[in-house]
N, C-alpha and C. Protein backbone atom coordinates (compact mmCIF):
# COMPACT_ATOMS: atom_id res chain seq x y z
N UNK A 1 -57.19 -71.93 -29.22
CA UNK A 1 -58.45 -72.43 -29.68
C UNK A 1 -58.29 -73.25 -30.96
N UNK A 2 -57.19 -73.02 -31.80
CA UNK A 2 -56.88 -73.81 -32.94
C UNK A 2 -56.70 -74.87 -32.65
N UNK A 3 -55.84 -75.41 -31.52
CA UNK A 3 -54.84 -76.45 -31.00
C UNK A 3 -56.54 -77.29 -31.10
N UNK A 4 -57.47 -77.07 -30.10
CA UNK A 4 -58.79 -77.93 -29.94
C UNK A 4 -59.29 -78.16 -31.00
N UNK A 5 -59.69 -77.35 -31.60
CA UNK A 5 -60.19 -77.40 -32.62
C UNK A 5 -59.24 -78.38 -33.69
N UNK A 6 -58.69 -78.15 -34.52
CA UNK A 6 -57.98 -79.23 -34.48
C UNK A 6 -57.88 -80.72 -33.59
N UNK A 7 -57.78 -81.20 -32.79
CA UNK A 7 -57.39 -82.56 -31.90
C UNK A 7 -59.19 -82.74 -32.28
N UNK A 8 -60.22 -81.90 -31.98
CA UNK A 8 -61.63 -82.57 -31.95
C UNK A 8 -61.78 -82.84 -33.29
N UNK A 9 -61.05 -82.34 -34.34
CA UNK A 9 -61.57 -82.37 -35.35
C UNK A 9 -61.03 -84.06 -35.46
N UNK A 10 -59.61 -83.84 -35.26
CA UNK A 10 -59.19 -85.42 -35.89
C UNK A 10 -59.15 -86.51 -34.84
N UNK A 11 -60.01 -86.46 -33.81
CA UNK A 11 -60.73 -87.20 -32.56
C UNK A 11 -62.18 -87.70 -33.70
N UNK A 12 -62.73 -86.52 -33.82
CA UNK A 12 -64.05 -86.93 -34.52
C UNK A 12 -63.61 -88.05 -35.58
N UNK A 13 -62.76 -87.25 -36.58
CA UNK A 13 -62.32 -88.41 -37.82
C UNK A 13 -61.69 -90.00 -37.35
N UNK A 14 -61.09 -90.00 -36.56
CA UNK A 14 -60.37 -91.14 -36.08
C UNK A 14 -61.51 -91.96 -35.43
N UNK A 15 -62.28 -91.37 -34.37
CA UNK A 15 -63.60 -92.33 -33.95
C UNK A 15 -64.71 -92.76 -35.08
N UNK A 16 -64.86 -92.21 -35.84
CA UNK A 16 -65.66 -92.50 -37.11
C UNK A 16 -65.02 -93.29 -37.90
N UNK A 17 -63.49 -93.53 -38.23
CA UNK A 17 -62.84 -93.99 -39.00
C UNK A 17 -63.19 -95.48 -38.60
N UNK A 18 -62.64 -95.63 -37.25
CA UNK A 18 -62.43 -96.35 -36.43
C UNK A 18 -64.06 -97.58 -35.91
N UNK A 19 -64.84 -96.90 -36.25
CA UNK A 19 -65.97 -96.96 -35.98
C UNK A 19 -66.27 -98.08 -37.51
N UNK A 20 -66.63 -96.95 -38.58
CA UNK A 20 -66.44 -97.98 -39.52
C UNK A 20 -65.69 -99.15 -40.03
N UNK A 21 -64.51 -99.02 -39.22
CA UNK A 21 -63.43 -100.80 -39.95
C UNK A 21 -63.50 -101.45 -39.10
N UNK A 22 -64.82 -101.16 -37.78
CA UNK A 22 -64.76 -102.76 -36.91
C UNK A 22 -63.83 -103.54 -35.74
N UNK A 23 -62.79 -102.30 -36.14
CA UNK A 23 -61.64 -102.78 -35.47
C UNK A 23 -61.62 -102.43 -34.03
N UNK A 24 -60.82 -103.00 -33.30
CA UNK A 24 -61.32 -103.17 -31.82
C UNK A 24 -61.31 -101.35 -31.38
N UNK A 25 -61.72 -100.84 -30.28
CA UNK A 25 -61.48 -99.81 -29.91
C UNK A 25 -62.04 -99.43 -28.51
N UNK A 26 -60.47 -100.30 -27.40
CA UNK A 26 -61.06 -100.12 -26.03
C UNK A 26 -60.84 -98.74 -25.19
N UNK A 27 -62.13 -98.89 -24.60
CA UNK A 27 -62.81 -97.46 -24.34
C UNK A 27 -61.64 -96.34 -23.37
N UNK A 28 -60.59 -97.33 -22.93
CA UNK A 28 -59.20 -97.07 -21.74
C UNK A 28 -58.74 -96.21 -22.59
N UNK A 29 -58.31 -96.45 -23.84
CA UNK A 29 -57.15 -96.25 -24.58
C UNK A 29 -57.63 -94.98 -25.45
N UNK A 30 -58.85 -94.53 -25.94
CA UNK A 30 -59.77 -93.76 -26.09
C UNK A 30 -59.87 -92.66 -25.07
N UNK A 31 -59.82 -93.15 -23.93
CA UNK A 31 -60.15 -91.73 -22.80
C UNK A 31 -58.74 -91.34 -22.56
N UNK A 32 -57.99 -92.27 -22.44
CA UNK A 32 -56.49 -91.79 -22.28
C UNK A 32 -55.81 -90.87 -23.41
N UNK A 33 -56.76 -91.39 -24.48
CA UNK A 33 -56.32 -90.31 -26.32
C UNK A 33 -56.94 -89.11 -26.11
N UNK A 34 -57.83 -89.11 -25.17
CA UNK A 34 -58.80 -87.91 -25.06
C UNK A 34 -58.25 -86.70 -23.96
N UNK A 35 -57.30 -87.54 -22.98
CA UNK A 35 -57.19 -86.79 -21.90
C UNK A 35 -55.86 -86.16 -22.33
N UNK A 36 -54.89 -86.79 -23.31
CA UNK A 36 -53.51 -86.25 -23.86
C UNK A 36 -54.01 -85.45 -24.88
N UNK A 37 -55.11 -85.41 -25.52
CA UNK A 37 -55.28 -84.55 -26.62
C UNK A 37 -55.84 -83.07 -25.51
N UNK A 38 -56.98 -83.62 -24.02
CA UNK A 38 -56.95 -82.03 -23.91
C UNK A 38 -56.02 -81.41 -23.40
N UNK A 39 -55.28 -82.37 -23.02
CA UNK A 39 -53.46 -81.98 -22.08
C UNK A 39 -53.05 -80.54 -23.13
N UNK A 40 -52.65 -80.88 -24.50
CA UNK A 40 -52.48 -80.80 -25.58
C UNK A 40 -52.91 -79.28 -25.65
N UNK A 41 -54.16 -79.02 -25.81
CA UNK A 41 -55.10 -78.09 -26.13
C UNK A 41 -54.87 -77.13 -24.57
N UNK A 42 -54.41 -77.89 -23.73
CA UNK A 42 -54.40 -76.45 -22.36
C UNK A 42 -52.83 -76.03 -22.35
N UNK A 43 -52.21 -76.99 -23.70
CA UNK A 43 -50.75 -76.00 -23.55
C UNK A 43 -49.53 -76.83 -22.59
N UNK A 44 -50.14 -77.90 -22.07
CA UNK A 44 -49.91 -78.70 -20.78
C UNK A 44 -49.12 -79.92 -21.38
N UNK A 45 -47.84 -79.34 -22.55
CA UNK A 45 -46.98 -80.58 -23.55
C UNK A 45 -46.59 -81.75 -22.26
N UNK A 46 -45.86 -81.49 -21.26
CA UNK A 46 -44.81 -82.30 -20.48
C UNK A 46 -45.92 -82.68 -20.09
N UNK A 47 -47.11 -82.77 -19.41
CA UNK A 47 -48.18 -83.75 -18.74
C UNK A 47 -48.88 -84.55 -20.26
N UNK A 48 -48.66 -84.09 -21.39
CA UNK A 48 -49.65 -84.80 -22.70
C UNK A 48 -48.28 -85.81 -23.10
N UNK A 49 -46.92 -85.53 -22.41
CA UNK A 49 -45.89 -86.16 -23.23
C UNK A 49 -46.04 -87.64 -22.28
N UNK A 50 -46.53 -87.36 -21.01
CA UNK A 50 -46.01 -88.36 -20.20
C UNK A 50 -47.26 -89.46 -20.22
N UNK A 51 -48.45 -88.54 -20.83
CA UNK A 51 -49.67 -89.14 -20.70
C UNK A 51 -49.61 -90.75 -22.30
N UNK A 52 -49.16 -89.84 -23.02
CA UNK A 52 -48.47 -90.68 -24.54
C UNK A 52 -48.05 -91.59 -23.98
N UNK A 53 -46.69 -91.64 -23.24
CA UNK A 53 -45.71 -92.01 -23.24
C UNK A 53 -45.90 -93.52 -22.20
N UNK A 54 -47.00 -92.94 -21.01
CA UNK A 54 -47.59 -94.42 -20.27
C UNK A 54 -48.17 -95.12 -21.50
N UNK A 55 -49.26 -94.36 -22.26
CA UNK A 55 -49.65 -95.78 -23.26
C UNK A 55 -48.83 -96.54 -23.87
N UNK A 56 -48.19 -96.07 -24.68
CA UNK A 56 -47.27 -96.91 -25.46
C UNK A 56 -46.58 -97.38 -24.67
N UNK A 57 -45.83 -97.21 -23.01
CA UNK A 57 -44.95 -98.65 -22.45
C UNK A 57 -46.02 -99.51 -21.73
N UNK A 58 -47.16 -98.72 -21.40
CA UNK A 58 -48.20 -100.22 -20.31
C UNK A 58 -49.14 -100.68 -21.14
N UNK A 59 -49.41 -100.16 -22.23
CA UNK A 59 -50.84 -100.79 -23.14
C UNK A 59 -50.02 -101.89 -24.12
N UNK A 60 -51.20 -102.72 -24.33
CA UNK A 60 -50.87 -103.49 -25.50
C UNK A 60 -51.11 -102.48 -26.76
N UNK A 61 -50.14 -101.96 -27.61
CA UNK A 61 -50.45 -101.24 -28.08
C UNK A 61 -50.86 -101.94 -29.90
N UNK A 62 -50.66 -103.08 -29.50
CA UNK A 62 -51.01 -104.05 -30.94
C UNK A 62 -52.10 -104.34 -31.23
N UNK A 63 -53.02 -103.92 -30.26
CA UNK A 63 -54.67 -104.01 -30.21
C UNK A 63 -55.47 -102.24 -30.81
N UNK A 64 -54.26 -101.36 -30.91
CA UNK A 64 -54.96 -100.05 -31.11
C UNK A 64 -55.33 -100.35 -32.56
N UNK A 65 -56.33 -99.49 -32.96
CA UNK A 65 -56.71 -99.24 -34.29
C UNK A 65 -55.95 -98.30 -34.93
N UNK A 66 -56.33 -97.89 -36.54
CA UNK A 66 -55.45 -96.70 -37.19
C UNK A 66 -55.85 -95.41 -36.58
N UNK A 67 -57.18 -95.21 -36.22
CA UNK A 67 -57.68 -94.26 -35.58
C UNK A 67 -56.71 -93.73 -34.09
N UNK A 68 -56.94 -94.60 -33.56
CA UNK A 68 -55.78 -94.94 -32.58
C UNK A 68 -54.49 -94.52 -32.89
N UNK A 69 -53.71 -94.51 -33.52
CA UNK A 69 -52.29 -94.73 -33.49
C UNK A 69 -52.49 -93.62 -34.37
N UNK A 70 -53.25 -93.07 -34.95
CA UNK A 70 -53.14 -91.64 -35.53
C UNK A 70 -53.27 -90.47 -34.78
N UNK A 71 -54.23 -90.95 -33.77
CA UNK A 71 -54.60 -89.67 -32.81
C UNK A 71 -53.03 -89.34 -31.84
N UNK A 72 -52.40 -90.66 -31.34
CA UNK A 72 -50.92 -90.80 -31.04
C UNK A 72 -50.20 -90.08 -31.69
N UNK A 73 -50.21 -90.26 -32.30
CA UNK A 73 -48.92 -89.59 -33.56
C UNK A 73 -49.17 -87.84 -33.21
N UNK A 74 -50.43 -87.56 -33.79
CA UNK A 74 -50.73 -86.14 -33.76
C UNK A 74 -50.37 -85.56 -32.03
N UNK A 75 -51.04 -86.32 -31.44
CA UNK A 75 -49.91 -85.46 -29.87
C UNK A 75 -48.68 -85.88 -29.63
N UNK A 76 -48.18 -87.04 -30.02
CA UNK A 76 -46.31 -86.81 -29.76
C UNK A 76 -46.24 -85.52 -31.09
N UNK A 77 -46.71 -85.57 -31.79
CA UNK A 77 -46.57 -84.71 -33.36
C UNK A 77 -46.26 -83.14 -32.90
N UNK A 78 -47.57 -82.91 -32.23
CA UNK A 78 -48.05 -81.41 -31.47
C UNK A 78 -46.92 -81.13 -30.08
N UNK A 79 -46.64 -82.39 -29.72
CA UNK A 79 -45.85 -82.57 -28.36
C UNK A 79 -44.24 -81.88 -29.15
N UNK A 80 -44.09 -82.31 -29.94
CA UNK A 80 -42.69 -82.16 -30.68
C UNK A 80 -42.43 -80.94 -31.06
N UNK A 81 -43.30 -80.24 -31.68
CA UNK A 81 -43.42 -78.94 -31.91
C UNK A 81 -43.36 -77.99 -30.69
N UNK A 82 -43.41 -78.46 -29.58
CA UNK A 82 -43.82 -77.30 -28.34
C UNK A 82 -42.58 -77.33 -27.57
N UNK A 83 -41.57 -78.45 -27.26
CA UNK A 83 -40.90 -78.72 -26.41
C UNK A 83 -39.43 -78.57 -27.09
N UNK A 84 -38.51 -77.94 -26.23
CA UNK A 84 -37.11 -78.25 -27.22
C UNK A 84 -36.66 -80.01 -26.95
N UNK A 85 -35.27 -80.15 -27.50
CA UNK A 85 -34.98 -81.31 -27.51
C UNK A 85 -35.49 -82.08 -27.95
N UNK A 86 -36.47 -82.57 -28.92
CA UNK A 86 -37.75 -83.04 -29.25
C UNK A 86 -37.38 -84.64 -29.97
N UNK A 87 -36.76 -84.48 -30.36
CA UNK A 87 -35.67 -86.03 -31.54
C UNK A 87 -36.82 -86.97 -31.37
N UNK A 88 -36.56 -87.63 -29.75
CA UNK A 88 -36.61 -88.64 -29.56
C UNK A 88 -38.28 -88.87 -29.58
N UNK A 89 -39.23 -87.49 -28.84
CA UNK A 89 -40.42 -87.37 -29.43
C UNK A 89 -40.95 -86.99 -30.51
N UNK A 90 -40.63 -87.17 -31.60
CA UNK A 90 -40.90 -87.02 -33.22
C UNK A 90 -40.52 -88.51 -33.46
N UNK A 91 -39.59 -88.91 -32.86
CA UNK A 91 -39.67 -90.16 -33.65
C UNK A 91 -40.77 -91.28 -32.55
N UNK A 92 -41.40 -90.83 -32.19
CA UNK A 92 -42.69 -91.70 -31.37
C UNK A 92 -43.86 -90.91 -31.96
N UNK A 93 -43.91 -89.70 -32.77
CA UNK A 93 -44.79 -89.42 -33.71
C UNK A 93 -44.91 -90.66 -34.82
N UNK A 94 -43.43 -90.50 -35.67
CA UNK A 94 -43.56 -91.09 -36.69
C UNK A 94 -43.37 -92.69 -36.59
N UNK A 95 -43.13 -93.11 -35.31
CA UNK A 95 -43.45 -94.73 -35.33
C UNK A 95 -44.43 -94.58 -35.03
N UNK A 96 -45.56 -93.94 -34.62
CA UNK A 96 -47.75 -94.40 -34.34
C UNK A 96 -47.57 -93.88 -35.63
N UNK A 97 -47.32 -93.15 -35.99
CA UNK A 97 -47.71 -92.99 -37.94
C UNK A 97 -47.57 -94.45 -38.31
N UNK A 98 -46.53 -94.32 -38.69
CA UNK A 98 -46.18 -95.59 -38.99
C UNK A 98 -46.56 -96.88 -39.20
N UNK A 99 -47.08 -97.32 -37.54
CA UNK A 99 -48.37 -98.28 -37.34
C UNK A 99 -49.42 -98.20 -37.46
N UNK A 100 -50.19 -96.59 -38.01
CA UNK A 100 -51.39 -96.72 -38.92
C UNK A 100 -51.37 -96.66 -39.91
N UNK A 101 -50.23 -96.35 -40.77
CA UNK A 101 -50.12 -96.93 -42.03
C UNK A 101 -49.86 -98.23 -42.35
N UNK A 102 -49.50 -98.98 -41.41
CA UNK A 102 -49.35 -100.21 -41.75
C UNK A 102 -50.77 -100.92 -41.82
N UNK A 103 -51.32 -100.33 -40.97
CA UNK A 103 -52.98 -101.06 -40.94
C UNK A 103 -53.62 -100.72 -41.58
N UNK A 104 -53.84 -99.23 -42.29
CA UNK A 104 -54.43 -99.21 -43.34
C UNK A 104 -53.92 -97.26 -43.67
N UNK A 105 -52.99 -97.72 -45.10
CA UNK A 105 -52.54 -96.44 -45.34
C UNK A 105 -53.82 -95.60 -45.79
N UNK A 106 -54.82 -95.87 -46.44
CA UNK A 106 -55.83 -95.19 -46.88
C UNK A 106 -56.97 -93.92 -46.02
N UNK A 107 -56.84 -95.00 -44.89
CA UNK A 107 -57.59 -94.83 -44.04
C UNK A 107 -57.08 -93.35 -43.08
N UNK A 108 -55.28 -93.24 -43.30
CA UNK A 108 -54.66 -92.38 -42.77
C UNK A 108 -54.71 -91.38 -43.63
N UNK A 109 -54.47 -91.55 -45.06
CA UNK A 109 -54.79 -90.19 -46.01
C UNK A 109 -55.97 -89.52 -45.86
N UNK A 110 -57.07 -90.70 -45.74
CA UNK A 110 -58.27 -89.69 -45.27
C UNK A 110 -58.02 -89.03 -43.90
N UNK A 111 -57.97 -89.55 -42.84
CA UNK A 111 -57.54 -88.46 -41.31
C UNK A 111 -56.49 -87.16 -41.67
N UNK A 112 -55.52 -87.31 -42.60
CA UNK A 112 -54.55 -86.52 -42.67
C UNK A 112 -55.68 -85.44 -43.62
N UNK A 113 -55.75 -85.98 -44.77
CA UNK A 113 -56.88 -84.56 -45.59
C UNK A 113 -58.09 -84.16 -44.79
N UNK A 114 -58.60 -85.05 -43.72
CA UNK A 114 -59.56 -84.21 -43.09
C UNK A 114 -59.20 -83.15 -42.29
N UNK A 115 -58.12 -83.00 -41.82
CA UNK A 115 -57.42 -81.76 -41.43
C UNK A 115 -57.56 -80.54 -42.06
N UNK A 116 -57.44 -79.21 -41.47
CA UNK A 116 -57.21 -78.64 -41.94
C UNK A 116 -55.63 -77.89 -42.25
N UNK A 117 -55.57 -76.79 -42.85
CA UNK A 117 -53.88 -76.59 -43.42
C UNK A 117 -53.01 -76.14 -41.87
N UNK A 118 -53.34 -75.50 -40.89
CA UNK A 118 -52.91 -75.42 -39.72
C UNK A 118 -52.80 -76.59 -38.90
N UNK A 119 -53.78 -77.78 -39.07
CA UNK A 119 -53.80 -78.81 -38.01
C UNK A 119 -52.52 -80.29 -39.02
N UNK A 120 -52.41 -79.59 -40.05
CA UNK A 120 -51.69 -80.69 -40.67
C UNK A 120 -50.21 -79.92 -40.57
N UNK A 121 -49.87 -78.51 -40.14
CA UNK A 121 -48.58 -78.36 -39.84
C UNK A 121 -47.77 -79.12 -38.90
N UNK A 122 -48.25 -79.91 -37.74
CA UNK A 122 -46.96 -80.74 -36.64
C UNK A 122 -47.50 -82.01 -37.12
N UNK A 123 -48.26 -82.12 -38.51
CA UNK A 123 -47.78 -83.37 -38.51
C UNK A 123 -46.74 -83.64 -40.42
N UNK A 124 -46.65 -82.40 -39.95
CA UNK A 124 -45.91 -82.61 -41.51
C UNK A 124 -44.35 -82.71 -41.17
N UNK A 125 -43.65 -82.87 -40.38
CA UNK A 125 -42.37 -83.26 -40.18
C UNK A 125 -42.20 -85.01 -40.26
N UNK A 126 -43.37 -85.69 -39.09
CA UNK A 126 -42.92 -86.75 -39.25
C UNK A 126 -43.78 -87.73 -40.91
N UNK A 127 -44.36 -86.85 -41.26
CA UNK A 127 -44.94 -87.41 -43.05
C UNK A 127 -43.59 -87.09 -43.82
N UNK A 128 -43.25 -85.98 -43.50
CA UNK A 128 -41.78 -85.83 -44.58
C UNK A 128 -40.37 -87.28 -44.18
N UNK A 129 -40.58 -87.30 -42.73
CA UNK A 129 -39.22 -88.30 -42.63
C UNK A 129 -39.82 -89.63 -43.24
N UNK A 130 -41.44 -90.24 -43.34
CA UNK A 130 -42.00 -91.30 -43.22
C UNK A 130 -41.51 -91.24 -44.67
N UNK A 131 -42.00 -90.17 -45.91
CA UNK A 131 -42.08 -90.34 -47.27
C UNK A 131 -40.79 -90.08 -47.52
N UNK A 132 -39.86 -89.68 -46.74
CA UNK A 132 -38.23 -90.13 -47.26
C UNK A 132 -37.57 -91.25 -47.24
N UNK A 133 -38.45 -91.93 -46.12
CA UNK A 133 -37.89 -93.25 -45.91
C UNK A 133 -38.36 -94.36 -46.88
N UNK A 134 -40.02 -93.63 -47.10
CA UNK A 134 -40.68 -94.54 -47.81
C UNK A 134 -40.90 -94.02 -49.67
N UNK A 135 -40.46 -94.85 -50.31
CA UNK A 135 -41.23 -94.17 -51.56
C UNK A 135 -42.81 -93.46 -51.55
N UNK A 136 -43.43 -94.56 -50.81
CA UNK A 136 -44.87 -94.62 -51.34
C UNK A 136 -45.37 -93.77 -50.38
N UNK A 137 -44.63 -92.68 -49.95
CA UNK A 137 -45.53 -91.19 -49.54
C UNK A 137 -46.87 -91.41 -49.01
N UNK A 138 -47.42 -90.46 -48.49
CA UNK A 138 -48.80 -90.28 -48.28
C UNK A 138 -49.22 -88.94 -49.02
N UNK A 139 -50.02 -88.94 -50.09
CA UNK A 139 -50.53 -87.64 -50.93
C UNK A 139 -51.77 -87.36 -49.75
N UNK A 140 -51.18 -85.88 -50.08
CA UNK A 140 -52.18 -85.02 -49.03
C UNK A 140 -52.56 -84.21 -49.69
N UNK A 141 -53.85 -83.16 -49.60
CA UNK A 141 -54.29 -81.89 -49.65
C UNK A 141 -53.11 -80.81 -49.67
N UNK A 142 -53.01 -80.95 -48.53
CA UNK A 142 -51.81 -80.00 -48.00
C UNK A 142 -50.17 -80.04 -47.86
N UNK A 143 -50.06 -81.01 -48.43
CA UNK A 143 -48.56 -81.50 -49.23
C UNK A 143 -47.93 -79.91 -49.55
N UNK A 144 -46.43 -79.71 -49.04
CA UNK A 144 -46.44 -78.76 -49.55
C UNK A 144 -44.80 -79.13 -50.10
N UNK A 145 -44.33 -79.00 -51.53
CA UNK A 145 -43.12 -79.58 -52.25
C UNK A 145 -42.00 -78.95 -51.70
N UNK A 146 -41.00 -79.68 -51.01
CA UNK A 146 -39.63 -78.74 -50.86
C UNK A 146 -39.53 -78.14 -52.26
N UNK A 147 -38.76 -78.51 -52.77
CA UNK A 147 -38.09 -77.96 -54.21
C UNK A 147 -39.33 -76.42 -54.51
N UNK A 148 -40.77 -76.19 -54.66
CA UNK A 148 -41.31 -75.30 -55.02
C UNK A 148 -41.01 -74.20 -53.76
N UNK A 149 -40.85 -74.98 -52.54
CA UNK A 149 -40.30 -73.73 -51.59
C UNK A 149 -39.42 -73.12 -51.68
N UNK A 150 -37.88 -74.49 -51.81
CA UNK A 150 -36.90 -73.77 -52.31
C UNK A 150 -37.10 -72.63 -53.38
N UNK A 151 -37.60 -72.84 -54.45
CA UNK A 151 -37.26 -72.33 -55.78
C UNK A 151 -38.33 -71.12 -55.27
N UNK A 152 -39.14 -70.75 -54.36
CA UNK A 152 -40.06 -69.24 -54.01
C UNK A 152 -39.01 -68.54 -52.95
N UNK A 153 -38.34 -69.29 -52.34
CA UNK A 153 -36.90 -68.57 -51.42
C UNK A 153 -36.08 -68.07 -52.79
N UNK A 154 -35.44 -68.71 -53.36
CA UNK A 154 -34.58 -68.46 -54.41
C UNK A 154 -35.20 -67.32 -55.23
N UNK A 155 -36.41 -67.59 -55.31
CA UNK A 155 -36.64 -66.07 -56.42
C UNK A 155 -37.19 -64.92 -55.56
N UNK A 156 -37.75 -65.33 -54.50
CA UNK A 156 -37.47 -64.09 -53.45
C UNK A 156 -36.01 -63.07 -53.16
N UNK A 157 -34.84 -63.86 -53.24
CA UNK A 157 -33.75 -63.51 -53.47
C UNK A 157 -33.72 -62.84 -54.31
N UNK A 158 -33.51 -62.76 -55.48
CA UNK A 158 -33.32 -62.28 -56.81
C UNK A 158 -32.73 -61.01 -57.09
């Protein structure tokens, strides 16, 4: 029930986002985000992986919005987390990251803080490889610092 809860939550944010910047948002590519997110939510990774995986090779995917390419991210994201072998789907998380930060990083900090601290866990792997690669990070709510983890392992030790 988290898994839904979550995807509707950042379905809602992404169509509103999306809604406000004007930017195109065809209704195909939308039901297809809708039908991998409930894939998603019934537990059903290998049918939500394959459902991803047609958009990005048959869609023009240069026409999606940030809304778009965020809601992507979060099910290869969720997809990555469920399945072993995962590499190659994390890094089709963090390239739709990627391409909504390029369109508007702002717009993604807000989707990412509208989350809550459970729905921002599968997507905090591919934010950590994005802000290693990238200086300019994405500050989140729910940012959580290696080094302060390390150093609560370390004095757990003690």
């Amino acid at each position: 029930m988290k898994i839904a809860f979550k995807i509707l939550s950042a379905a809602v944010l992404a169509m509103t986002l999306a809604a406000c910047s004007g930017a195109a948002d065809p209704a195909a590519t939308d039901a297809d985000l809708t039908e991998a997110e409930a894939t998603v939510a019934r537990g059903d990774f290998q049918r939500a992986l394959e459902i991803a995986n047609d958009m990005t090779s048959s869609a023009d995917t240069a026409s999606y919005n940030v809304g778009q390419y965020f809601r992507l991210a979060c099910v290869y994201a969720e997809v990555a987390d469920n399945i072993p072998d995962n590499e190659a789907v994390m890094a089709s998380a963090v390239n739709a990251l990627n391409h909504a930060l390029a369109l508007n990083p702002d717009s993604v900090a807000v989707l990412v803080n509208g989350l809550d601290v459970d729905a921002t866990a599968a997507l905090h792997t591919p934010l950590q490889l994005i802000g290693n690669a990238n200086s300019d990070s994405i500050p989140t709510d729910h940012d959580i610092d290696p080094a302060d983890s390390l150093s609560l392992h370390v004095h757990d030790h003690e």
